[in-house]
Protein backbone atom coordinates (compact mmCIF):
# COMPACT_ATOMS: atom_id res chain seq x y z
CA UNK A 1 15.91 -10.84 23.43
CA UNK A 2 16.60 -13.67 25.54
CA UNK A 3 20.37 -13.25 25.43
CA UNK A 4 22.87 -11.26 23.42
CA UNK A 5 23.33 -14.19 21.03
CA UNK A 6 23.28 -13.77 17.18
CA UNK A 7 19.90 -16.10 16.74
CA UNK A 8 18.08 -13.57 19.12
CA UNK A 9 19.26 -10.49 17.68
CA UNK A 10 18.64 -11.94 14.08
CA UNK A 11 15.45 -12.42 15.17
CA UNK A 12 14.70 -9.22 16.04
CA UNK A 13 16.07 -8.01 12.93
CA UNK A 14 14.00 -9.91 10.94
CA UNK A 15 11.04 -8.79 12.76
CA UNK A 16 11.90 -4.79 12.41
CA UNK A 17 12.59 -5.29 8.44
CA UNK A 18 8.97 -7.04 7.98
CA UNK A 19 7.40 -4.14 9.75
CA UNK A 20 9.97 -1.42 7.48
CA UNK A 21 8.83 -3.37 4.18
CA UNK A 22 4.68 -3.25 5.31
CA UNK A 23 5.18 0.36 5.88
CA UNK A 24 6.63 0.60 2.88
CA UNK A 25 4.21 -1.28 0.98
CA UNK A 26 1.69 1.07 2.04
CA UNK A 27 3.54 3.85 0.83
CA UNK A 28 4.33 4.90 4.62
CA UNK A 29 7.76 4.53 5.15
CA UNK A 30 9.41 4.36 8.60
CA UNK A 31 11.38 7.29 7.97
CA UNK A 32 8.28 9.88 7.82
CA UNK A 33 6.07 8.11 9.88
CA UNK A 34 6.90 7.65 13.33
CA UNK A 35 10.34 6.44 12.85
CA UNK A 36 11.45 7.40 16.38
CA UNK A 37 8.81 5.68 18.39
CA UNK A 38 9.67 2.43 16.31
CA UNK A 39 13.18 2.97 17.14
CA UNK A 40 12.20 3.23 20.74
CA UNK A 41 10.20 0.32 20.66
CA UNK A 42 13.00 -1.71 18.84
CA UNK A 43 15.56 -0.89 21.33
CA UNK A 44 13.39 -1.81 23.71
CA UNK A 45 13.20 -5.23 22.94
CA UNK A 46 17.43 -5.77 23.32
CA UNK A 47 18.92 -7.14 26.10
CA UNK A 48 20.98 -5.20 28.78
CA UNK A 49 24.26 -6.19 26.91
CA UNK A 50 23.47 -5.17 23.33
CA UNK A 51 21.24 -2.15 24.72
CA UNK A 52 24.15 -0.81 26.65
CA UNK A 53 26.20 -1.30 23.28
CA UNK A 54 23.98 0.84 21.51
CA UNK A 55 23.69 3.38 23.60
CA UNK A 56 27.48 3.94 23.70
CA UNK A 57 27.32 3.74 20.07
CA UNK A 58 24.83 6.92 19.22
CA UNK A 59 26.69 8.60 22.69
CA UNK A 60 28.50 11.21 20.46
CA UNK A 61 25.34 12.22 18.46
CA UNK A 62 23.09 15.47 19.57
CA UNK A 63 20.42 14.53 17.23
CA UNK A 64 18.31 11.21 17.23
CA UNK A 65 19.66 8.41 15.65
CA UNK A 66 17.55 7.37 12.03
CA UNK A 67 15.96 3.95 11.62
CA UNK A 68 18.90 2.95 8.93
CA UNK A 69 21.55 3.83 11.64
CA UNK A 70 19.62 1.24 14.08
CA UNK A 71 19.37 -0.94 11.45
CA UNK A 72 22.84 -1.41 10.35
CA UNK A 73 24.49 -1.09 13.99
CA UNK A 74 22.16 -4.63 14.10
CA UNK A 75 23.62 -5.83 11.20
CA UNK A 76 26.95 -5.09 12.68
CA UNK A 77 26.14 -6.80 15.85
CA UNK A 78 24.98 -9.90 14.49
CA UNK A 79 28.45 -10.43 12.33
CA UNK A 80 29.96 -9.78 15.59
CA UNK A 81 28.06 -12.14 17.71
CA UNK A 82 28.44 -14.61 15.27
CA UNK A 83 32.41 -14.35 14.95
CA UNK A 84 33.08 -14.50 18.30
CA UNK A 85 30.47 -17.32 19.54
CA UNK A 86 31.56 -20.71 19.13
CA UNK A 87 30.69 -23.00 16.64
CA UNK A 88 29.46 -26.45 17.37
CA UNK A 89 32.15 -29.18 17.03
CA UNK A 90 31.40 -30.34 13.61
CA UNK A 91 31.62 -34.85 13.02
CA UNK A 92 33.90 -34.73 10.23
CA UNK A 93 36.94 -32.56 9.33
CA UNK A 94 35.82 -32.22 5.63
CA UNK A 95 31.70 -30.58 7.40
CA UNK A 96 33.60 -28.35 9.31
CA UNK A 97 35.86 -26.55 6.63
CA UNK A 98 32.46 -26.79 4.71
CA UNK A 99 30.23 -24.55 7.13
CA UNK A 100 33.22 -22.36 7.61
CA UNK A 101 33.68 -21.39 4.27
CA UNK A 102 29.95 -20.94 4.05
CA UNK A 103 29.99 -18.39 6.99
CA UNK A 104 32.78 -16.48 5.08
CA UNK A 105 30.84 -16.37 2.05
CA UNK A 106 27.78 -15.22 3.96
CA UNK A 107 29.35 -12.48 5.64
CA UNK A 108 31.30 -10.66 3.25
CA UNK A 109 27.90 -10.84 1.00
CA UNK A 110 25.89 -9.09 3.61
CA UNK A 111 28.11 -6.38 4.46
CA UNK A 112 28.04 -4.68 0.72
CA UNK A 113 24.78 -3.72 -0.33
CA UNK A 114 24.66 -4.86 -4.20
CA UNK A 115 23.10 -1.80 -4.94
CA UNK A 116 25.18 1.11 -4.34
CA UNK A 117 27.90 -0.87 -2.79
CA UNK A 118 27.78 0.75 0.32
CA UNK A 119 28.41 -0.86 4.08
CA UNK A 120 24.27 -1.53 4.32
CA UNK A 121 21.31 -3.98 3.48
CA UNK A 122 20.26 -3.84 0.40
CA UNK A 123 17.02 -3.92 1.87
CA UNK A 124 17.53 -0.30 3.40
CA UNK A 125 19.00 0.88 0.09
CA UNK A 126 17.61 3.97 -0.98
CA UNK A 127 18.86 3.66 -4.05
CA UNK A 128 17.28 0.14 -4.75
CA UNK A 129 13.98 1.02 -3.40
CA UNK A 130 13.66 4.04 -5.90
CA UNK A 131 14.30 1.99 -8.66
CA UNK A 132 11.20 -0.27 -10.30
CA UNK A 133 10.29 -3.48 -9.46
CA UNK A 134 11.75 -4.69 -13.18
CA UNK A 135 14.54 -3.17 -12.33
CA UNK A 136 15.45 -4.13 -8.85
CA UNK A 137 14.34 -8.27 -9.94
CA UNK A 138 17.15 -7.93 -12.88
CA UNK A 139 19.83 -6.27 -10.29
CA UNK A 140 18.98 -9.30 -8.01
CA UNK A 141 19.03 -11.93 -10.85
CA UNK A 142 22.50 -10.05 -12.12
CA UNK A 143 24.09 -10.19 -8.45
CA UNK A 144 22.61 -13.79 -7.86
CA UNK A 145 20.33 -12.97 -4.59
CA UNK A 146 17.64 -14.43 -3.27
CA UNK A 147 14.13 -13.61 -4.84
CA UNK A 148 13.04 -14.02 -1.37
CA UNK A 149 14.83 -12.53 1.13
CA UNK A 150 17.33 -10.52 -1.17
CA UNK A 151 20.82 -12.68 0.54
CA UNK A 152 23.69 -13.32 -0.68
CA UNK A 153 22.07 -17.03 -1.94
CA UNK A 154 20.19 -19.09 -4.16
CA UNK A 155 15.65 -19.10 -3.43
CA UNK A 156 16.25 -22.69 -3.25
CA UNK A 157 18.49 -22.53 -0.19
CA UNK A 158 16.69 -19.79 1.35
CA UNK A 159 15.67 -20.87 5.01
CA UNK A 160 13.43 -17.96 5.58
CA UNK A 161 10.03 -18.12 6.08
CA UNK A 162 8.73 -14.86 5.10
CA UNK A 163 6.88 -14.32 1.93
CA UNK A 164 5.50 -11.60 -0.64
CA UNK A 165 3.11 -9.33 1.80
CA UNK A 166 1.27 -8.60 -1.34
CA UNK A 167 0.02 -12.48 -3.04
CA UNK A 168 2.05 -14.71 -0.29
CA UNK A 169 4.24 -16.02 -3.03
CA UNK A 170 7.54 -16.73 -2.47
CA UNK A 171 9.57 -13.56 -3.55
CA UNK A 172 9.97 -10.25 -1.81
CA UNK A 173 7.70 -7.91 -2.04
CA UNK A 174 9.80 -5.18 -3.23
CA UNK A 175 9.38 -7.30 -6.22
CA UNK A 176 5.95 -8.14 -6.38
CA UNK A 177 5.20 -5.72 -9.63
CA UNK A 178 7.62 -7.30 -11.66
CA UNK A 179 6.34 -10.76 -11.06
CA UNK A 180 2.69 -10.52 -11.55
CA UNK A 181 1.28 -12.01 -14.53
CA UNK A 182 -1.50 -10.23 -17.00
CA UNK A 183 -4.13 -12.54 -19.84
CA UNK A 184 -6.28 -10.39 -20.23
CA UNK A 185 -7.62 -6.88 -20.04
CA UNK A 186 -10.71 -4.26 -18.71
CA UNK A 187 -10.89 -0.64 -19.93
CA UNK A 188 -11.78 1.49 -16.70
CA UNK A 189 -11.74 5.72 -17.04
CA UNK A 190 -12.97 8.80 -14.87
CA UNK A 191 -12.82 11.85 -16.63
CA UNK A 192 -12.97 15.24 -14.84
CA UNK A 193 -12.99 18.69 -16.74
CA UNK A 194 -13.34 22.13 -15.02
CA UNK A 195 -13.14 25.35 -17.48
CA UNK A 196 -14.00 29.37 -16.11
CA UNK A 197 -17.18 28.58 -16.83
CA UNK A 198 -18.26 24.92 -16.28
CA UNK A 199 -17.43 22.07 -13.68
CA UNK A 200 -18.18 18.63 -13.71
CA UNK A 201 -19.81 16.45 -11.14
CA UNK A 202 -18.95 13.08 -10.74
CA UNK A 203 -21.68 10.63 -8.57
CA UNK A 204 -20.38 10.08 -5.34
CA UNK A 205 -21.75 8.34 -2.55
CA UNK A 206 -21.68 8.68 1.14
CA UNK A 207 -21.59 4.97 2.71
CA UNK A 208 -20.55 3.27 5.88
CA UNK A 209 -18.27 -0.23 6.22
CA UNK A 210 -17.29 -2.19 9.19
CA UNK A 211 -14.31 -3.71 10.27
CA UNK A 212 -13.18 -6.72 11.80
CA UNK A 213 -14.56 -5.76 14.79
CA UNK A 214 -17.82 -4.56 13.62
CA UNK A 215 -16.62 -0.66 13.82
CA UNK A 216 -18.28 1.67 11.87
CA UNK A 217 -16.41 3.77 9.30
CA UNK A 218 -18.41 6.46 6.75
CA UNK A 219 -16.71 6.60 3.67
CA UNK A 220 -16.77 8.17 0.32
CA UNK A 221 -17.60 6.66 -2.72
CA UNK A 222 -17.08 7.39 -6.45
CA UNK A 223 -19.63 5.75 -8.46
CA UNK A 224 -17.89 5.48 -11.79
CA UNK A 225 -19.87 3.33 -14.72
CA UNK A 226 -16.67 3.26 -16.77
CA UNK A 227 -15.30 0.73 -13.96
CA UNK A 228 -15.75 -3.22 -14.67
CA UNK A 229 -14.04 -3.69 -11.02
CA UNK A 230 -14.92 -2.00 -7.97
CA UNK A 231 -11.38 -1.07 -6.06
CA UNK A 232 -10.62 -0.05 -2.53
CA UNK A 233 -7.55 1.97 -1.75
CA UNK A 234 -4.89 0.26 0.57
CA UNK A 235 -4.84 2.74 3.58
CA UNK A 236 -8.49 2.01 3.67
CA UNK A 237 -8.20 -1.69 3.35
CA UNK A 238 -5.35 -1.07 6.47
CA UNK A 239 -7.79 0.02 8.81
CA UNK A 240 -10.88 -2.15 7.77
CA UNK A 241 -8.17 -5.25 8.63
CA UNK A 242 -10.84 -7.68 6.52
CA UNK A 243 -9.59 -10.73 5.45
CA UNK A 244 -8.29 -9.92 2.06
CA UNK A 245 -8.19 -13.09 -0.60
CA UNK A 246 -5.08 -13.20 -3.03
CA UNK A 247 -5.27 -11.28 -6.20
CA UNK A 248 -3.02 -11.43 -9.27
CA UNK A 249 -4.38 -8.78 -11.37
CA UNK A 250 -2.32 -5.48 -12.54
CA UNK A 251 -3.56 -2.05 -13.29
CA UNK A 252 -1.43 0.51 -16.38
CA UNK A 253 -2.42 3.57 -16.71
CA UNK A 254 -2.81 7.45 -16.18
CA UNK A 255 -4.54 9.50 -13.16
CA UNK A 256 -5.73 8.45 -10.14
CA UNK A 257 -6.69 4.23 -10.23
CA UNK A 258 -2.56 2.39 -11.50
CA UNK A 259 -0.71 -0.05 -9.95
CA UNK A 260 -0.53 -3.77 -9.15
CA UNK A 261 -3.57 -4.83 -6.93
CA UNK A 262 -2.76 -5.97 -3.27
CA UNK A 263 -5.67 -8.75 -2.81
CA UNK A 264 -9.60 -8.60 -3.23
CA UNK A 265 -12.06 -7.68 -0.11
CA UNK A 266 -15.42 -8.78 0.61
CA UNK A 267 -17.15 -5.63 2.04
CA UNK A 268 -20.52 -4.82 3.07
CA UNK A 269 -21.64 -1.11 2.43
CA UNK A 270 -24.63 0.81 3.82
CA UNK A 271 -26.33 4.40 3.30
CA UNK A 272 -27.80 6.23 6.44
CA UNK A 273 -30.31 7.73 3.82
CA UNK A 274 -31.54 4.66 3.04
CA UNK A 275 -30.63 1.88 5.26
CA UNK A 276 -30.24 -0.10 2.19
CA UNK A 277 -26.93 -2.55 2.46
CA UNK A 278 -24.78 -3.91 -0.17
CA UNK A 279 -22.11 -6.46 -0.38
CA UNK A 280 -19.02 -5.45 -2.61
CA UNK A 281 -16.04 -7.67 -3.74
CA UNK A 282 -13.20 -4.62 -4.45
CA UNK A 283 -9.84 -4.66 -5.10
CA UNK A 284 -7.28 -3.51 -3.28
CA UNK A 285 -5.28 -0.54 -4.94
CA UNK A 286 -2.45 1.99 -3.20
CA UNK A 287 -4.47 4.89 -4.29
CA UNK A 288 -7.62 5.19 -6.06
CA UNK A 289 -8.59 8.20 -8.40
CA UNK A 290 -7.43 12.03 -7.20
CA UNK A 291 -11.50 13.16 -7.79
CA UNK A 292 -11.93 15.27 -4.99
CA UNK A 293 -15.47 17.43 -6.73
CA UNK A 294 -15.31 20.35 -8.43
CA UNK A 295 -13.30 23.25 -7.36
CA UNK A 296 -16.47 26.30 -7.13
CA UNK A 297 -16.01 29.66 -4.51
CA UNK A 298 -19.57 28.81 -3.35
CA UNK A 299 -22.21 26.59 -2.87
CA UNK A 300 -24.82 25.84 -5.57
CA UNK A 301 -28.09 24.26 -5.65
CA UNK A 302 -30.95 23.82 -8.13
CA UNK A 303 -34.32 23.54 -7.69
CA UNK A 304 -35.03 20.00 -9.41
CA UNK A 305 -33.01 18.40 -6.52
CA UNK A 306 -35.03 20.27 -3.42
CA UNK A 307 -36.50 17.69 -0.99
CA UNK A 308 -34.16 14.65 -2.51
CA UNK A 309 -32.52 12.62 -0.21
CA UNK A 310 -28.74 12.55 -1.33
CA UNK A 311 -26.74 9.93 -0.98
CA UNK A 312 -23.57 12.36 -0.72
CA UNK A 313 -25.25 15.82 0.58
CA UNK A 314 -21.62 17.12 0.59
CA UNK A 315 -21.48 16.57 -3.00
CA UNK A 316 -18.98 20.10 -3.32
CA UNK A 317 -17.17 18.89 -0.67
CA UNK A 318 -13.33 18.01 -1.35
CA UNK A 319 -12.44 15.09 1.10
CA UNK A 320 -10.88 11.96 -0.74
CA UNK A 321 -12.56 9.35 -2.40
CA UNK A 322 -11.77 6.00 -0.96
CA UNK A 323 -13.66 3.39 -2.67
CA UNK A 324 -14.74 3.14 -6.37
CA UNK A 325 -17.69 0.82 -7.12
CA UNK A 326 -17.94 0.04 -10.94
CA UNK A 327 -20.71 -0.84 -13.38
CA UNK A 328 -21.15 -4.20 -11.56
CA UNK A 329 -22.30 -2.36 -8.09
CA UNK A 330 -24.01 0.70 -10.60
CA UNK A 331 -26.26 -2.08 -12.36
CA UNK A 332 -27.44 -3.05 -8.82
CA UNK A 333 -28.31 0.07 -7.03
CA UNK A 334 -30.06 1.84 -9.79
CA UNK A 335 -33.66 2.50 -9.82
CA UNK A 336 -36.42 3.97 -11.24
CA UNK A 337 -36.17 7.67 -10.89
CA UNK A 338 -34.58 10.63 -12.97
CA UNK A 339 -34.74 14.51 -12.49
CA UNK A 340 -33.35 16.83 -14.84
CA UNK A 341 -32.75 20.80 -14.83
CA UNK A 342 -31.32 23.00 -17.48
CA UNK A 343 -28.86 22.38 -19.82
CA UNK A 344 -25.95 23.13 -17.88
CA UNK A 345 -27.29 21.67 -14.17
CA UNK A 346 -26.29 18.21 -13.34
CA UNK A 347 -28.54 15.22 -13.39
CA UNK A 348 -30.24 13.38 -10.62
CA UNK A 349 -31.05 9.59 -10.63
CA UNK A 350 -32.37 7.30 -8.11
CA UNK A 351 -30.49 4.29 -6.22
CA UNK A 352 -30.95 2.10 -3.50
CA UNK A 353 -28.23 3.98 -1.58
CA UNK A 354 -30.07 7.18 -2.22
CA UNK A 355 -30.27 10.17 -4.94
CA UNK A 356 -26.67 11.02 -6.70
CA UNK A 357 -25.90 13.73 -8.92
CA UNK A 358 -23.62 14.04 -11.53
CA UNK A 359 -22.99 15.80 -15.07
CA UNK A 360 -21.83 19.55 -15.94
CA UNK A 361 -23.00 23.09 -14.12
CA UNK A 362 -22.36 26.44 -14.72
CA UNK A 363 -20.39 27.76 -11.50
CA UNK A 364 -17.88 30.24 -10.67
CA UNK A 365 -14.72 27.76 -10.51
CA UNK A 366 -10.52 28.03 -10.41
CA UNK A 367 -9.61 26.48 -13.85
CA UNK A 368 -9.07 22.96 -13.66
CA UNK A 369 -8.82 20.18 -16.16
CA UNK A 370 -8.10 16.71 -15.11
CA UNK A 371 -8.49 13.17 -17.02
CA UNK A 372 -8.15 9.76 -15.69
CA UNK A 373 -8.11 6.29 -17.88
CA UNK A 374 -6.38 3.30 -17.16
CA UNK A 375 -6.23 -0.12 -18.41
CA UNK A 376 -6.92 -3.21 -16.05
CA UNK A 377 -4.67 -6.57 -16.63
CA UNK A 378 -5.45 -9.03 -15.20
């Protein structure tokens, strides 16, 4: 802040709820991840004046202040500022009494959260946030608020020029979900069943993507044939930092793989087994499917697959699966090349990323049964 003026402290405002609402659209919310150093770091972007109000403020409190105290001690200070700082001298009587009433209006709108009626934001509304996006789009439309920045005014006289962090359309993205539009449809499933007696494999894959920088990051893989789309989850796609393309398509369902997609990435994989690369367009997801490999007491192994190079050697490993490439990556890599074992040992077939493994095996494993289908609109 420049000065303790309303347009400075509004503008820091606005910059702290963008960086709330990104957290929170990466299912990290400010108030469980690192709330206190982005406290810190917000108060230390006020001015002497305001900084010294704040402090007197919290001066009573033993315990660290929480991010929606912060916020709405802003709030507060930015009515304040702007009652008490005078208003330009206006050219006409009738302008005057307009912006005037206008301020009033404004005011008294953003003091009561439409929500829960309480003295907050109805951005830092619990109660809003828990509900779904359907739901929160018809409370706005009921309470006349802007699709955009959710004030106390019509989209058409909004002057803000944030949009959805999701498509870049111009609502909020706390809405997003309940404004994206489906015409069509692609079945996608993973199925995992684990008994006392048999587990399931699934074909993962042990790869390596870099970022915007040209960093190296190994990843996990599910290889799952079911899949017409190949999907990346979001807190991968938040430390890749690739330029993501706009996406409109939805995702209904049960398990692992729902939810409305976030954009589309162009990514280029690798295997260190191989050295073989492959470029992948995936879309982005919140979370992809829970597969984490079968749950056995010990290791396994059989000897059709001795002296194969695996593309996932940790195949009974339980680390999470980050990125699902579908039939349209599975027609690519495969290649000539198939062992089989007994009836209840797991299949091996030959890529270009290297030797995966998947099917049923007799093990010693804590019962488990799991199933995963969703539907893809898009």
């Amino acid at each position: 802040m420049k000065n303790a003026t309303a347009d400075e402290l509004n503008r820091i405002y606005n910059a702290a709820t963008t960086a709330i609402n990104a957290q929170e659209s990466i299912e990290r919310p400010i108030g469980t991840h690192g709330m206190d150093l982005f406290n810190y770091l917000l108060v230390e972007r006020f001015d002497p004046q305001t900084r010294m109000q704040w402090e007197s403020s919290i001066r009573d409190s033993v315990d660290p202040p929480s991010n929606d105290v912060l916020m709405d001690f802003i709030a507060k200070q930015i009515l304040t500022l702007n009652a008490v700082q005078p208003t330009p001298a206006a050219k006409s009587g009738d302008t005057s009494r307009s912006a005037k009433s206008h301020f009033v209006k404004r005011a008294s709108g953003s003091s009561t959260c439409a929500a829960c009626k309480e003295k907050h934001s109805i951005m830092q509304c619990s109660m809003f946030k828990a509900k779904t996006a359907a739901e929160r789009k018809g409370l706005v439309e009921a309470n006349r608020l802007c699709f955009n920045c959710l004030g106390n005014h019509y989209l058409a006289k909004c002057q803000s020029l944030k949009t959805c962090f999701t498509c870049k359309a111009r609502h909020h993205t706390l809405l997003h979900d309940a404004y994206s539009q489906s015409d069509g449809a692609i079945s996608l499933s993973t199925t995992r069943f684990a008994s006392d007696r048999k587990a399931i494999l699934l074909a993962t894959a042990r790869v390596t993507i870099k970022d915007h920088v040209g960093r190296p990051h190994d990843i996990r893989a599910l290889i799952d044939q079911g899949s017409e789309v190949s999907l990346v989850s979001e807190a991968l796609a938040q430390r890749l930092r690739l330029p993501r393309l706009r996406s409109s398509m939805t995702i209904a369902g049960i398990g692992g793989a729902s939810g409305a997609t976030r954009g589309r990435l162009s990514l280029a994989l690798s295997s260190a087994i191989t050295g073989a690369t492959l470029p992948v367009q995936a879309y982005v997801l919140p979370h992809l499917s829970s597969y984490q490999g079968p749950i056995v007491r010990a290791s396994v192994t059989w000897p059709h697959i001795l002296g194969l190079s695996l593309v996932d050697p940790q195949y009974l490993d339980r680390d999470s699966i980050e990125i699902l490439l579908g039939a349209d990556v599975y027609s690519v890599i495969l290649q000539d090349g198939l062992r089989k074992g007994c009836k209840d040992e797991p299949i091996a077939q030959k890529t270009s990323l290297g030797w995966i493994l998947s099917g049923g095996h007799r093990a010693t494993t804590q019962g488990s049964h799991a199933a995963h289908q969703c539907t893809i609109d898009r």
